[in-house]
Each structure stands twice: as structure tokens, then as C-alpha cells.
C-alpha atoms as a PDB file:
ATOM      1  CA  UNK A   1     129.777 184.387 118.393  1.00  0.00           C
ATOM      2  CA  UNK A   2     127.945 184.863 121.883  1.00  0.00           C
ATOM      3  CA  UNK A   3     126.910 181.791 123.613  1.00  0.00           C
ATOM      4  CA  UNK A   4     124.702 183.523 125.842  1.00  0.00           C
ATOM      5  CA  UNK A   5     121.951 183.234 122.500  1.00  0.00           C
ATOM      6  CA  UNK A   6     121.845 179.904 122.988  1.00  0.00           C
ATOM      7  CA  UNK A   7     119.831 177.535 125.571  1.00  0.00           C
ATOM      8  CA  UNK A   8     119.573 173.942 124.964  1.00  0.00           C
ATOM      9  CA  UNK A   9     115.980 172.406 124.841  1.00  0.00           C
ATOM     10  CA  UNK A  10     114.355 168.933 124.294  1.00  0.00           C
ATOM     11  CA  UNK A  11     114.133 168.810 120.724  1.00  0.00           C
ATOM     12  CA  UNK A  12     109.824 168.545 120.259  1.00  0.00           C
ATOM     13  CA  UNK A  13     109.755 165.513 117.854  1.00  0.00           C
ATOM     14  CA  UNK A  14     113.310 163.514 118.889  1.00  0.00           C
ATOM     15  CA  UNK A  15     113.511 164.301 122.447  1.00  0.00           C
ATOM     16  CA  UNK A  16     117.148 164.891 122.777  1.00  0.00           C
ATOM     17  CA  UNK A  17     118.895 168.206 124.062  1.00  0.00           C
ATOM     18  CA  UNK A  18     119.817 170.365 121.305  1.00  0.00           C
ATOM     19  CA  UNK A  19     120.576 173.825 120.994  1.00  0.00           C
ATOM     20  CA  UNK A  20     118.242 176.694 120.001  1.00  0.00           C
ATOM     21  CA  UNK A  21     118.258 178.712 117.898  1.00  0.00           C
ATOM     22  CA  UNK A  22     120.596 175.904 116.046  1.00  0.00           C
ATOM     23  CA  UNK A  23     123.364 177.688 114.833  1.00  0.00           C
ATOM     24  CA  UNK A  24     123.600 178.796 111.387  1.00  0.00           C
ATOM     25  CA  UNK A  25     125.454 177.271 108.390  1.00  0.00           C
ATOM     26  CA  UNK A  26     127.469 180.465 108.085  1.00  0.00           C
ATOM     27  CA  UNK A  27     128.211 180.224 111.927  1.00  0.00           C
ATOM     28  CA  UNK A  28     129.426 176.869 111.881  1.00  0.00           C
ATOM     29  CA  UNK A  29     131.800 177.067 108.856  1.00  0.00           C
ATOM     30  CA  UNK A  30     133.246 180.210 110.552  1.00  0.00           C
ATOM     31  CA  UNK A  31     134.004 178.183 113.736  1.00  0.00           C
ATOM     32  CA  UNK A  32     135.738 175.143 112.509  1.00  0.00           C
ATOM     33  CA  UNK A  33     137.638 177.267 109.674  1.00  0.00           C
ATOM     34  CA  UNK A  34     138.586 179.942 112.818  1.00  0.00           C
ATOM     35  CA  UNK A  35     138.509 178.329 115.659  1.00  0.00           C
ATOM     36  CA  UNK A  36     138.169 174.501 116.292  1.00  0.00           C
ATOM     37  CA  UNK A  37     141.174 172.636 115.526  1.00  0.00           C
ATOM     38  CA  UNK A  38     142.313 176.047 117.052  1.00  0.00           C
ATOM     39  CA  UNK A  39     140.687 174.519 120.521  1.00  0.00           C
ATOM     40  CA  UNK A  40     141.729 170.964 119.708  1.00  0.00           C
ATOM     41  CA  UNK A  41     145.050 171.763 120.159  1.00  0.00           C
ATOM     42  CA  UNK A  42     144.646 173.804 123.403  1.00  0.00           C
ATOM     43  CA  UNK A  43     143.164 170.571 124.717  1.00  0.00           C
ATOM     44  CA  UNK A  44     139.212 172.343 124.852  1.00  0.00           C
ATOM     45  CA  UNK A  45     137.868 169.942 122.438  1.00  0.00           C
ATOM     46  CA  UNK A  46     138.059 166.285 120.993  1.00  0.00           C
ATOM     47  CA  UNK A  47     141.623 165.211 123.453  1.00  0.00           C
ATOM     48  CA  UNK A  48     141.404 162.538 121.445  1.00  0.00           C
ATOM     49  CA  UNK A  49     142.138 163.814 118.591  1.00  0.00           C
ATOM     50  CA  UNK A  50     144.234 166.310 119.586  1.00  0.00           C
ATOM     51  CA  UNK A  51     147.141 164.126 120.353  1.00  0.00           C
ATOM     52  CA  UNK A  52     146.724 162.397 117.232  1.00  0.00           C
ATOM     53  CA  UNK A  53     147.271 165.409 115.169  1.00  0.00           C
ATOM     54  CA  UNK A  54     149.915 166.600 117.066  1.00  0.00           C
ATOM     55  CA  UNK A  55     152.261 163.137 116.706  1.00  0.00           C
ATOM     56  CA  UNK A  56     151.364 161.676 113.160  1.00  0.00           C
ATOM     57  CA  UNK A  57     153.554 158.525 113.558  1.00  0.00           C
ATOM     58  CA  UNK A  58     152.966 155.235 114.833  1.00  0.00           C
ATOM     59  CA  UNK A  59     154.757 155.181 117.918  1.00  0.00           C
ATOM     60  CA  UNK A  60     152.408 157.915 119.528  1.00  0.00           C
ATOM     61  CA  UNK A  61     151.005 156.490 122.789  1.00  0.00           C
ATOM     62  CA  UNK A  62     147.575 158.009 122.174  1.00  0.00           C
ATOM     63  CA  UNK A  63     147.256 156.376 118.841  1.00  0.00           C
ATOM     64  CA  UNK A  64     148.165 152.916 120.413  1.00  0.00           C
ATOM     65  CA  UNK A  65     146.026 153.335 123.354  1.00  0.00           C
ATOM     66  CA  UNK A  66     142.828 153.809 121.144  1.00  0.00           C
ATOM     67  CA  UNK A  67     143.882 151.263 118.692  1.00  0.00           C
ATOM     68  CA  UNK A  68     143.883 148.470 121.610  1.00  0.00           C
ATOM     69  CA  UNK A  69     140.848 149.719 122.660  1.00  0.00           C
ATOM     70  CA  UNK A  70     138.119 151.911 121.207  1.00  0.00           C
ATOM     71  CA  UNK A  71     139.052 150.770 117.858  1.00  0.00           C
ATOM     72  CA  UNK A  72     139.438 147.005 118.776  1.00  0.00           C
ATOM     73  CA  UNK A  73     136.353 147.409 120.622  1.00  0.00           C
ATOM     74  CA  UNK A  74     134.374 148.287 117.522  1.00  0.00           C
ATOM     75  CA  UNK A  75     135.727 145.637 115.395  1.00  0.00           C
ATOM     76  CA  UNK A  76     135.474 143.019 117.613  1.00  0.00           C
ATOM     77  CA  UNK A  77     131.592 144.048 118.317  1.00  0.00           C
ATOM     78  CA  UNK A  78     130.912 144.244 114.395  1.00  0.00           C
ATOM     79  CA  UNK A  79     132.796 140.991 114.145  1.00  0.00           C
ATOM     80  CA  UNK A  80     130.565 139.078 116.732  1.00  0.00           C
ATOM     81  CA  UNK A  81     127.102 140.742 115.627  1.00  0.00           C
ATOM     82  CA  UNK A  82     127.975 139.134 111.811  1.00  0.00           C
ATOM     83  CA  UNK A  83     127.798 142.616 110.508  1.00  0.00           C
ATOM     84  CA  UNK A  84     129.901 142.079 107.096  1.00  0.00           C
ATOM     85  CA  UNK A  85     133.048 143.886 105.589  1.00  0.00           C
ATOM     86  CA  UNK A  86     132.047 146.544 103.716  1.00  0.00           C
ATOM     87  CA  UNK A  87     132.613 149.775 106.211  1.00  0.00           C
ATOM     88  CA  UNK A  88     132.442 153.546 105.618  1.00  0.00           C
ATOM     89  CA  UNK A  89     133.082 155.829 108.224  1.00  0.00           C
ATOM     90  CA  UNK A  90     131.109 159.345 108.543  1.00  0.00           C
ATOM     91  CA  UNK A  91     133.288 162.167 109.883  1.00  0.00           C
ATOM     92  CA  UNK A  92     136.401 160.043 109.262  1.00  0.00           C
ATOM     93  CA  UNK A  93     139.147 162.516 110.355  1.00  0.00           C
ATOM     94  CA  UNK A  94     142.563 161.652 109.800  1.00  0.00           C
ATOM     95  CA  UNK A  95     141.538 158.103 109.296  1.00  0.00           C
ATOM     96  CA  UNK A  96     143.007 156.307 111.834  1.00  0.00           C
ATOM     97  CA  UNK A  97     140.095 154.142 113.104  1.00  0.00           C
ATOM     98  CA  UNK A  98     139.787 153.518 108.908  1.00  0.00           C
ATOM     99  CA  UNK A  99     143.363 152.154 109.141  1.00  0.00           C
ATOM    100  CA  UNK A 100     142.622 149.971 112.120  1.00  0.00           C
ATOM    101  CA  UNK A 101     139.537 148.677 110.417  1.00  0.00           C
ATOM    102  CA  UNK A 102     141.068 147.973 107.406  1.00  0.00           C
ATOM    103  CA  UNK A 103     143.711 145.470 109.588  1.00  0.00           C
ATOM    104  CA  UNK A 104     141.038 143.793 110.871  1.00  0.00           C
ATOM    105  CA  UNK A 105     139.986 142.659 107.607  1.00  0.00           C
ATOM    106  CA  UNK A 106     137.652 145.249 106.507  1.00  0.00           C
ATOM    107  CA  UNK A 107     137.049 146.920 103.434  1.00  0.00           C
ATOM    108  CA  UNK A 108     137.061 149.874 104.861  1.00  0.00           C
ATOM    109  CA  UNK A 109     136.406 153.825 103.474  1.00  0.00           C
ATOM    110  CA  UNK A 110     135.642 157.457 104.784  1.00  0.00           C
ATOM    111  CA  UNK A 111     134.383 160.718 104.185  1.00  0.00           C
ATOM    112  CA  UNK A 112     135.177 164.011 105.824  1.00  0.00           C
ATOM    113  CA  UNK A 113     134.599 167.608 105.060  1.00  0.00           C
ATOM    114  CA  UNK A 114     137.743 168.639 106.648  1.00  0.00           C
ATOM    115  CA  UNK A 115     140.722 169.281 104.281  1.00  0.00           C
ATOM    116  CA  UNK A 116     142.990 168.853 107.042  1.00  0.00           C
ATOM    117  CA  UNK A 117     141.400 165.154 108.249  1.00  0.00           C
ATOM    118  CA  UNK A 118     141.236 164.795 104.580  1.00  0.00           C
ATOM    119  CA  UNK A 119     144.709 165.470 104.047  1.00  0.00           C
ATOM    120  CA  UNK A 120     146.602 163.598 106.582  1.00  0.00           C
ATOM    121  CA  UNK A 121     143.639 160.172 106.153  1.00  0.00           C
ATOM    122  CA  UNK A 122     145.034 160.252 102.585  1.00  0.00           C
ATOM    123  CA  UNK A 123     148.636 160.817 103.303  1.00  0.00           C
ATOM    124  CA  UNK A 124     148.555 157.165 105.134  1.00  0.00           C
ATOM    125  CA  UNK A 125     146.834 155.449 102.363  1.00  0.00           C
ATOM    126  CA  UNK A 126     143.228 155.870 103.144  1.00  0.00           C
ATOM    127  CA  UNK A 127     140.585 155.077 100.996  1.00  0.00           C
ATOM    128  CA  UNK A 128     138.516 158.951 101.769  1.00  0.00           C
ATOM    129  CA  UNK A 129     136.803 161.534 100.177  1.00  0.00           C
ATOM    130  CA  UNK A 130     136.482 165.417 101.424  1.00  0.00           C
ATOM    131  CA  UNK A 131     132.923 165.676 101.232  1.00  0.00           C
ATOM    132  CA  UNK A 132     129.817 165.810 103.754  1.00  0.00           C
ATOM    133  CA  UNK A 133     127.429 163.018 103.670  1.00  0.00           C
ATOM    134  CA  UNK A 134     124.936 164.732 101.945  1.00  0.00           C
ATOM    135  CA  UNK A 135     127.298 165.732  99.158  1.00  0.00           C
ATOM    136  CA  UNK A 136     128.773 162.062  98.808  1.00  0.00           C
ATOM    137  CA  UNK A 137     124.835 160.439  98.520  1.00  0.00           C
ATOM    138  CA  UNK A 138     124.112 163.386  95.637  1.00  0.00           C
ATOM    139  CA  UNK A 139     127.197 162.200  93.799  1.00  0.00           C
ATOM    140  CA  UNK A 140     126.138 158.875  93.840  1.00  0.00           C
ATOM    141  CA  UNK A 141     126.593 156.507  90.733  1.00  0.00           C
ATOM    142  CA  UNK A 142     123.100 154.375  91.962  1.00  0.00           C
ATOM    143  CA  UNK A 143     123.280 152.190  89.227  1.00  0.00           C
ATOM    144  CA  UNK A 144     127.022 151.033  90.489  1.00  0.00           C
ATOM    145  CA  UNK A 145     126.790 151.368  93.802  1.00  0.00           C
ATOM    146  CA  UNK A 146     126.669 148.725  96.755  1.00  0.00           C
ATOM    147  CA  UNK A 147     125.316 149.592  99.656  1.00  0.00           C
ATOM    148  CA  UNK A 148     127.090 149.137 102.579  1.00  0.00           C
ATOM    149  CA  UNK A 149     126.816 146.420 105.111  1.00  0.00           C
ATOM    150  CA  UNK A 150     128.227 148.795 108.224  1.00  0.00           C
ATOM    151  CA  UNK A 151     128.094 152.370 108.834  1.00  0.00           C
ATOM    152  CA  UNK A 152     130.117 154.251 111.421  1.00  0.00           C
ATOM    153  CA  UNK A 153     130.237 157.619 113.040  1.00  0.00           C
ATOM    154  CA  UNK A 154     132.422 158.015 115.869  1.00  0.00           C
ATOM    155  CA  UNK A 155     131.527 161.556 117.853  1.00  0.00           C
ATOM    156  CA  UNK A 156     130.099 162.746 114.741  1.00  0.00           C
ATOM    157  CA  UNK A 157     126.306 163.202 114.932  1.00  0.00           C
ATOM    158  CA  UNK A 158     126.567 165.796 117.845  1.00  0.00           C
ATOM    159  CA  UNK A 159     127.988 167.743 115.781  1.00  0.00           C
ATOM    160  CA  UNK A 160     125.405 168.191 112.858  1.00  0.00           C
ATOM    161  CA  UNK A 161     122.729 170.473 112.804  1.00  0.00           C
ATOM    162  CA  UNK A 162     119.974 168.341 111.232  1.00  0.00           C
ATOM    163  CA  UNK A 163     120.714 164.660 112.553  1.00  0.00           C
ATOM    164  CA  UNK A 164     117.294 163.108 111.086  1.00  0.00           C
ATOM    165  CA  UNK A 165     118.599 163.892 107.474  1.00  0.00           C
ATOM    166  CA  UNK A 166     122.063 162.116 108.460  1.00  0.00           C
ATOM    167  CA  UNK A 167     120.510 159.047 109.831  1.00  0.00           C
ATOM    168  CA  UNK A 168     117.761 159.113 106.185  1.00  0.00           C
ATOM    169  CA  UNK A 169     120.898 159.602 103.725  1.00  0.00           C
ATOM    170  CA  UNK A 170     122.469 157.181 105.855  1.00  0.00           C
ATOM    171  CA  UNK A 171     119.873 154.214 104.576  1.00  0.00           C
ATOM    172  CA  UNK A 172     120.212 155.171 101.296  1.00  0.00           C
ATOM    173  CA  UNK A 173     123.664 153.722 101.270  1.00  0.00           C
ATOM    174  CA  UNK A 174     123.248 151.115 104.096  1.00  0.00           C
ATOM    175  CA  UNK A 175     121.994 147.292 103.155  1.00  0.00           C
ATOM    176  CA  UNK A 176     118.430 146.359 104.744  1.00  0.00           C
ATOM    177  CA  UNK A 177     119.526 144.527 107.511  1.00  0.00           C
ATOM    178  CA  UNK A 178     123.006 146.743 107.910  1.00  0.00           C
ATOM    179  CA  UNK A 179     124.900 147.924 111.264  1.00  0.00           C
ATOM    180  CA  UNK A 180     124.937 151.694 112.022  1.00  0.00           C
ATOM    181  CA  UNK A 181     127.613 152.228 114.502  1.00  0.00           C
ATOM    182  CA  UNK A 182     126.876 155.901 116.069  1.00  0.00           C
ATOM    183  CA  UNK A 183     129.557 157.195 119.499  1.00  0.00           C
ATOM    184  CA  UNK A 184     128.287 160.546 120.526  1.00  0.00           C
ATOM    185  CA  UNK A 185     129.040 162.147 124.289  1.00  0.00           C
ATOM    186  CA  UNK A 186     126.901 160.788 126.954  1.00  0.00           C
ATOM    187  CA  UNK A 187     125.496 163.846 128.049  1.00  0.00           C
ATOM    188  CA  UNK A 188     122.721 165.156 130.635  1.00  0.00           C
ATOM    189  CA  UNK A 189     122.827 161.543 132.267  1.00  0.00           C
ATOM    190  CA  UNK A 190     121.738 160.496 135.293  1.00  0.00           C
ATOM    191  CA  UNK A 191     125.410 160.019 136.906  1.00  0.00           C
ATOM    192  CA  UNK A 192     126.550 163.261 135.082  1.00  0.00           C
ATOM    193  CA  UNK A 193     123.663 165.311 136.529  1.00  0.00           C
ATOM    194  CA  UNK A 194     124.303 163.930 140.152  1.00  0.00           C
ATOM    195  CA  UNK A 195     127.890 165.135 139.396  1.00  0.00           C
ATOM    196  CA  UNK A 196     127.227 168.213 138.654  1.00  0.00           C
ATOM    197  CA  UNK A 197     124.765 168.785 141.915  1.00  0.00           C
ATOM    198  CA  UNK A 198     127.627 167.488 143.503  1.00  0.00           C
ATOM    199  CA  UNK A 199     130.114 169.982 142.317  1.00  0.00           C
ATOM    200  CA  UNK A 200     128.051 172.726 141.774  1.00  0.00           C
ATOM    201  CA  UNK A 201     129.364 174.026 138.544  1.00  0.00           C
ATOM    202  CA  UNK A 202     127.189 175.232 135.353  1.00  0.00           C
ATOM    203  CA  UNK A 203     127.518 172.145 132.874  1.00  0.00           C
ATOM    204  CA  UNK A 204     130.973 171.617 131.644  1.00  0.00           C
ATOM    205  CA  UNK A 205     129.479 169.523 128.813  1.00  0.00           C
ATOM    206  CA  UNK A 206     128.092 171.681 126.397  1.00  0.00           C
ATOM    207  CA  UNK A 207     130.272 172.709 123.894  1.00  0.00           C
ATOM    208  CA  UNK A 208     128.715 176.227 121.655  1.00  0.00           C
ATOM    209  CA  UNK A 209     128.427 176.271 118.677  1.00  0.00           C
ATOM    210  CA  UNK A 210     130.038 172.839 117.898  1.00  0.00           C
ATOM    211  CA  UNK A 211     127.749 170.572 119.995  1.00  0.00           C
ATOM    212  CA  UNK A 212     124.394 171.025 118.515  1.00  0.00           C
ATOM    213  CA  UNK A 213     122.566 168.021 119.739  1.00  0.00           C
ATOM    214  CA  UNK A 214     123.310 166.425 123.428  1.00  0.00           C
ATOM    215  CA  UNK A 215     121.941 162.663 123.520  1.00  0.00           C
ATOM    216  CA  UNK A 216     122.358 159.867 125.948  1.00  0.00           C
ATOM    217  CA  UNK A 217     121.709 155.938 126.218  1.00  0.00           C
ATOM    218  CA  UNK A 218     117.985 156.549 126.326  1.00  0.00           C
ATOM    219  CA  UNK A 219     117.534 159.483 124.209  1.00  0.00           C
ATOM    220  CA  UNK A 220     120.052 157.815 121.013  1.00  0.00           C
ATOM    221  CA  UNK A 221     118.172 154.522 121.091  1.00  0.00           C
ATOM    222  CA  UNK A 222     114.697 156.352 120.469  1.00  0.00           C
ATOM    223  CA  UNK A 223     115.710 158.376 117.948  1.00  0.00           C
ATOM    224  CA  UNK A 224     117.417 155.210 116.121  1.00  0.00           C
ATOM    225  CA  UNK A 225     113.982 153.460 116.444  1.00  0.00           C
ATOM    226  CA  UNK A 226     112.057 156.373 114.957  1.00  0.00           C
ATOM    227  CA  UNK A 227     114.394 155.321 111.545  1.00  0.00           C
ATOM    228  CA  UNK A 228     113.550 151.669 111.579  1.00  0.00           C
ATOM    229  CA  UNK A 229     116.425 150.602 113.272  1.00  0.00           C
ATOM    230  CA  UNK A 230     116.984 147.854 116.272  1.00  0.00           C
ATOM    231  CA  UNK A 231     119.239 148.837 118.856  1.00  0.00           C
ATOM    232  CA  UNK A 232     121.243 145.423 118.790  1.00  0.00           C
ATOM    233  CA  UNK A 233     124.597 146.445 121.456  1.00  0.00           C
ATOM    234  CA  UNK A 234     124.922 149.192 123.962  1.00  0.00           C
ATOM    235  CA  UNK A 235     128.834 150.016 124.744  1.00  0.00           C
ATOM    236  CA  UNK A 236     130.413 152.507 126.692  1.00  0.00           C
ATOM    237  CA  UNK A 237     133.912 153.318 128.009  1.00  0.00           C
ATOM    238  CA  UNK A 238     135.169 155.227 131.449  1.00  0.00           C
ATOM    239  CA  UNK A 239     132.831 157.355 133.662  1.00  0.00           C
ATOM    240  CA  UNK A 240     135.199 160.597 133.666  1.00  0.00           C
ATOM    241  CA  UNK A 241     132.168 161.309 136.237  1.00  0.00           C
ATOM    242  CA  UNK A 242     134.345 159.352 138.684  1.00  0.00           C
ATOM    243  CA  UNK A 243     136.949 161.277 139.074  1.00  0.00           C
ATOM    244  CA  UNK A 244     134.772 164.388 140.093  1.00  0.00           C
ATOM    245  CA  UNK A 245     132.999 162.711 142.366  1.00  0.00           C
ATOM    246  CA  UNK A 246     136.147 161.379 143.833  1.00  0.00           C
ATOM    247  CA  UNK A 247     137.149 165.225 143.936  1.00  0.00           C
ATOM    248  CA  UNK A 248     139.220 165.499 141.279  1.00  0.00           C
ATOM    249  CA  UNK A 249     138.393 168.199 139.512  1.00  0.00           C
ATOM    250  CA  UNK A 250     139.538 168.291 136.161  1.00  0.00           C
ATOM    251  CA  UNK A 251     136.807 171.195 134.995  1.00  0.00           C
ATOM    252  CA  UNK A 252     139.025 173.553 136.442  1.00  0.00           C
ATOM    253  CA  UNK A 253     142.499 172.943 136.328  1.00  0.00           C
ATOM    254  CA  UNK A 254     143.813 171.485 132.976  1.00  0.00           C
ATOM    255  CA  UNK A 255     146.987 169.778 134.692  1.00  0.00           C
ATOM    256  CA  UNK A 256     144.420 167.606 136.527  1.00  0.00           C
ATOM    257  CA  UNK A 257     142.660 166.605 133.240  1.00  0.00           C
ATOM    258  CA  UNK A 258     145.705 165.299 131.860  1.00  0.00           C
ATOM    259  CA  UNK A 259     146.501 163.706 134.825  1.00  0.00           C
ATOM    260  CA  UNK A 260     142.968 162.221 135.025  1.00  0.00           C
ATOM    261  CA  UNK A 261     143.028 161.435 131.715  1.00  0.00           C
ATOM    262  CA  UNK A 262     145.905 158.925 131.745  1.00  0.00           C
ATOM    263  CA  UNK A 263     144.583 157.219 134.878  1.00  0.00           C
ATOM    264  CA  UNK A 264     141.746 156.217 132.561  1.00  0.00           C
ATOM    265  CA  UNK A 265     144.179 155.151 129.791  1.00  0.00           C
ATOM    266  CA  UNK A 266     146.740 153.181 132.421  1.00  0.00           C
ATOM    267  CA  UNK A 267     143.074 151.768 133.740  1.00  0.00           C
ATOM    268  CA  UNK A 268     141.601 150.320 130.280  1.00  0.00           C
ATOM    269  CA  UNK A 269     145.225 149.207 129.062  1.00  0.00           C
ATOM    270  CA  UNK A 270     145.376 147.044 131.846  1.00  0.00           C
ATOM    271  CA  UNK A 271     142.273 145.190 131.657  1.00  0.00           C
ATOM    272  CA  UNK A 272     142.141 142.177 129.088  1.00  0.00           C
ATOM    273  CA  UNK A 273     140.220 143.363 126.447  1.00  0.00           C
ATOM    274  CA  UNK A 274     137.052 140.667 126.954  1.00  0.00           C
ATOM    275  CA  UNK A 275     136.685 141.773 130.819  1.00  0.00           C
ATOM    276  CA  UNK A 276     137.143 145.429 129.475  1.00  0.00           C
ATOM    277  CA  UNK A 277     134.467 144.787 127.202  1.00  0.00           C
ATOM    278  CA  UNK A 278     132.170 143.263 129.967  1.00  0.00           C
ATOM    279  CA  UNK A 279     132.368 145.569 132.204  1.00  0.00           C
ATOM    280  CA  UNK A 280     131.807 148.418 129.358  1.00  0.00           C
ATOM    281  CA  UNK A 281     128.625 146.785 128.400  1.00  0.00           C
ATOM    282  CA  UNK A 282     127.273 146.574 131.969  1.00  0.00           C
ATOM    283  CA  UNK A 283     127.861 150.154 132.244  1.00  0.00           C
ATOM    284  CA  UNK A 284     125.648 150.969 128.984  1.00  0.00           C
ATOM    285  CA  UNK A 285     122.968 149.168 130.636  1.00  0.00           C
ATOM    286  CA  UNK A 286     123.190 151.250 133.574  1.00  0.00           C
ATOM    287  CA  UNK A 287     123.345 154.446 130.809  1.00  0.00           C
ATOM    288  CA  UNK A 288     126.387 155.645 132.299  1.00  0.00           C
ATOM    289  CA  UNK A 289     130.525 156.187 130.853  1.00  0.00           C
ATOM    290  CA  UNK A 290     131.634 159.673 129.489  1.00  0.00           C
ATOM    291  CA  UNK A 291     130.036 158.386 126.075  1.00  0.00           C
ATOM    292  CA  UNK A 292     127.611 156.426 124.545  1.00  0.00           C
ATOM    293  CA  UNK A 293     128.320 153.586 121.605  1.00  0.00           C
ATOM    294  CA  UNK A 294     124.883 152.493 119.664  1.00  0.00           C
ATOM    295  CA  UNK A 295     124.905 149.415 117.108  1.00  0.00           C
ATOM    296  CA  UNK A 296     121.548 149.220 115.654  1.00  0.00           C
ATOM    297  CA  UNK A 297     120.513 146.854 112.744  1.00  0.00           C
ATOM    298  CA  UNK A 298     118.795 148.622 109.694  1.00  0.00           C
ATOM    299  CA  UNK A 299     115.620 146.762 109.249  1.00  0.00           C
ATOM    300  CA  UNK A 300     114.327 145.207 106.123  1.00  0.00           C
END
């Protein structure tokens, strides 16, 4: 697949960066059966969950480090907003937020389309599905179902090629009055653009064919209010920006990525988790942090 087909405009109704032409369905099955967990293991996408696929156990350091804070993070946000019990997670991967959820007291259940997330979610007793989102709402019993009361997708929506249809098959299962919890990259911000002047490198962001869309703070929280929702908690986590600007550059040599990228892990582990979360929130309102954590309430 050439990426030089593809530029990345402001979508005309949304106004959020997306690619054009999007990328076909027959493009996009061809890359994640070919080539992305391919990449994921070479370290070019999702680090995150590239270290959890490579150690499935719970002693991996990765695993840990997310559970005592990305994942605790969510909970405890859901927790204080009065959100409810009843979770499902969108794009639920090998399941381990699921698994933290579900500690927390949770009811908690997935869906992903991946046989491989799919495979190892259910090999630690996960409550998922292989299916996409629009498959699962087709295949829905209405007359049995209950909606639920919190919805999660955690670097999911960049990913999808027609993110208005998510976020409308997302209220068909999510109560009136419902949390939507959506973590996509923070991309084309204002700290990230100054970054990149600074540098003076093309942007190391954008991610063809995988990344489709490219929102921010601003550009999230509009297109959450175009669906009747209420943008109720901003969150964020590190500015990788930081490092960069502190000339460490980590776009070009992998070794200092890594090293980077535990710097940031030694840094959040060491915070208490309330002054983590603090300072997290004050950095949503400034719209910066390497990405961008939305809670919005589903309104009546």
C-alpha cells in the first residue's frame, strides 16, 4: 500500500484530521491480517500493547505499570462520576483492562474483531466476543438486552473508518444518561505542533493506513457533542512532547524510545495516584499529554 495516496484533511462535517481517500475495507483487513501485530512487535505501533503480548503472565512489568495507572485511572474516574457497573469495552484486545475492571467491582465485558485479542482475552477468563461493534448491535436480542451504563474504547476510534456510526451504534446499547469513555492519540496539538517546528521532522504521528482519524482535546469534545453527549472529565497522561523538546529524540533512534519510555513509567509509578491524577487533569485542560481521555454523559 503507498502512503504517498494519502493526505490528511479536516474532515468537512466533524472537523477532525482524517485521512483521504479513507482507506478501503479491503485495505484495512489486508494490513492488520499482514502487517500490524507484525509492527506491534517491532515496537512501530501500540508499545503498549506490544509488551503485553509478548509476556502473557502477571508478573510482566508493563502489565503492572498500566494496571496502577491507566487502568486505575479509569476506574477510579467512573467510580467518582457515579457511572454504574455494567461496562463493555470496544476494541477490547487481550482483555486486560476487562480483567482490571472486573477487580474493581465491575461487571465487566468486551468485544474485539481480532482472533488473536480474542483468543488470549478468553484464555484468562474474559467475558468477550470476536465481533466488530456493528456486528455485535445486529445480533442483538433487543427484547433481552440491558443497555449499558458505561462504554469504553481505549485507542480504538482512531482506528475506524466511519467514527459517527461507532459513536450512533454506541447509544443503541448505552443507558440515557450513560458514560462513554473514548482514549484516542492526542494528535496535531498545540504542544505537538510547536514540537515538531522545533525539531523539524515531517509528523511522526500519523500512522497509514491504521490511523484513519487524528483528534485532539478540542476536536473529540465537539464531535461527542454533535451525538448528544456532555463532556463530563478531561484526562490525560505524559507529554512524550517533553522529551523532544528536551532533545531527546526518540523519532529516530529506537534505543532512545525505550529509554524515554521508561522514564515516563519510573515518573507516573512514583507519583501517588490522586496527585498523578491532578496533575493529569490540569494537563487536559491545557489540551496537552501524548493522548487524550474523554468521559462524556449520554443525555436523556
Amino acid at each position: 500500500m503507498s502512503e504517498s495516496k494519502f493526505k490528511i484533511i479536516e474532515d468537512p462535517e466533524y472537523n477532525f484530521g482524517r485521512l483521504e481517500p479513507i482507506p478501503a475495507p479491503s485495505e484495512l483487513n489486508d494490513f492488520y491480517e499482514s502487517k500490524y501485530f507484525s509492527l506491534i512487535k517491532k515496537g512501530g505501533r501500540a508499545s503498549e500493547m506490544r509488551k503485553l503480548i509478548e509476556r502473557r503472565n502477571r508478573s510482566n512489568p508493563e502489565l503492572k505499570w498500566l494496571e496502577r495507572t491507566l487502568y486505575k485511572d479509569i476506574c477510579q474516574i467512573l467510580i467518582e462520576l457515579e457511572a454504574g457497573k455494567k461496562l463493555f469495552d470496544v476494541g477490547c484486545g487481550t482483555g486486560d483492562f476487562l480483567r482490571h475492571a472486573g477487580s474493581q467491582g465491575f461487571v465487566a465485558s468486551g468485544i474485539d474483531p481480532s482472533q488473536e485479542g480474542f483468543k488470549i482475552a478468553q484464555s484468562i477468563g474474559i467475558d468477550v466476543q470476536q465481533s466488530t461493534l456493528e456486528e455485535y448491535v445486529k445480533n442483538l436480542k433487543r427484547q433481552n438486552f440491558q443497555p449499558f451504563d458505561i462504554i469504553t474504547l481505549i485507542n480504538v476510534l482512531e482506528h475506524l473508518p466511519h467514527p459517527d456510526e461507532v459513536i450512533e451504534n454506541i447509544k443503541i446499547i448505552l443507558r440515557p444518561g450513560g458514560i462513554i469513555c473514548i482514549r484516542v492519540p492526542n494528535d496535531f496539538s498545540e504542544i505537538q505542533m510547536a514540537t515538531q517546528k522545533k525539531i523539524d521532522i515531517k509528523p511522526w504521528w500519523v500512522a497509514i493506513p491504521d490511523h484513519v482519524n487524528y483528534f485532539n482535546f478540542k476536536s473529540l469534545k465537539e464531535f461527542l457533542k454533535k451525538f448528544g453527549f456532555d463532556v463530563v472529565y478531561l484526562f490525560s497522561d505524559f507529554p512524550m512532547e517533553f522529551f523532544l523538546l528536551m532533545d531527546e529524540n526518540y523519532v529516530k533512534n529506537a534505543k532512545k524510545g525505550r529509554e524515554c519510555h521508561q522514564k515516563r513509567v519510573a515518573f507516573e509509578l512514583s507519583m501517588p495516584g490522586d496527585l498523578r491524577r491532578r496533575l493529569y487533569k490540569s494537563f487536559a485542560e491545557l489540551g496537552i499529554g501524548r493522548n487524550s481521555l474523554v468521559f462524556a454523559r449520554r443525555n436523556n
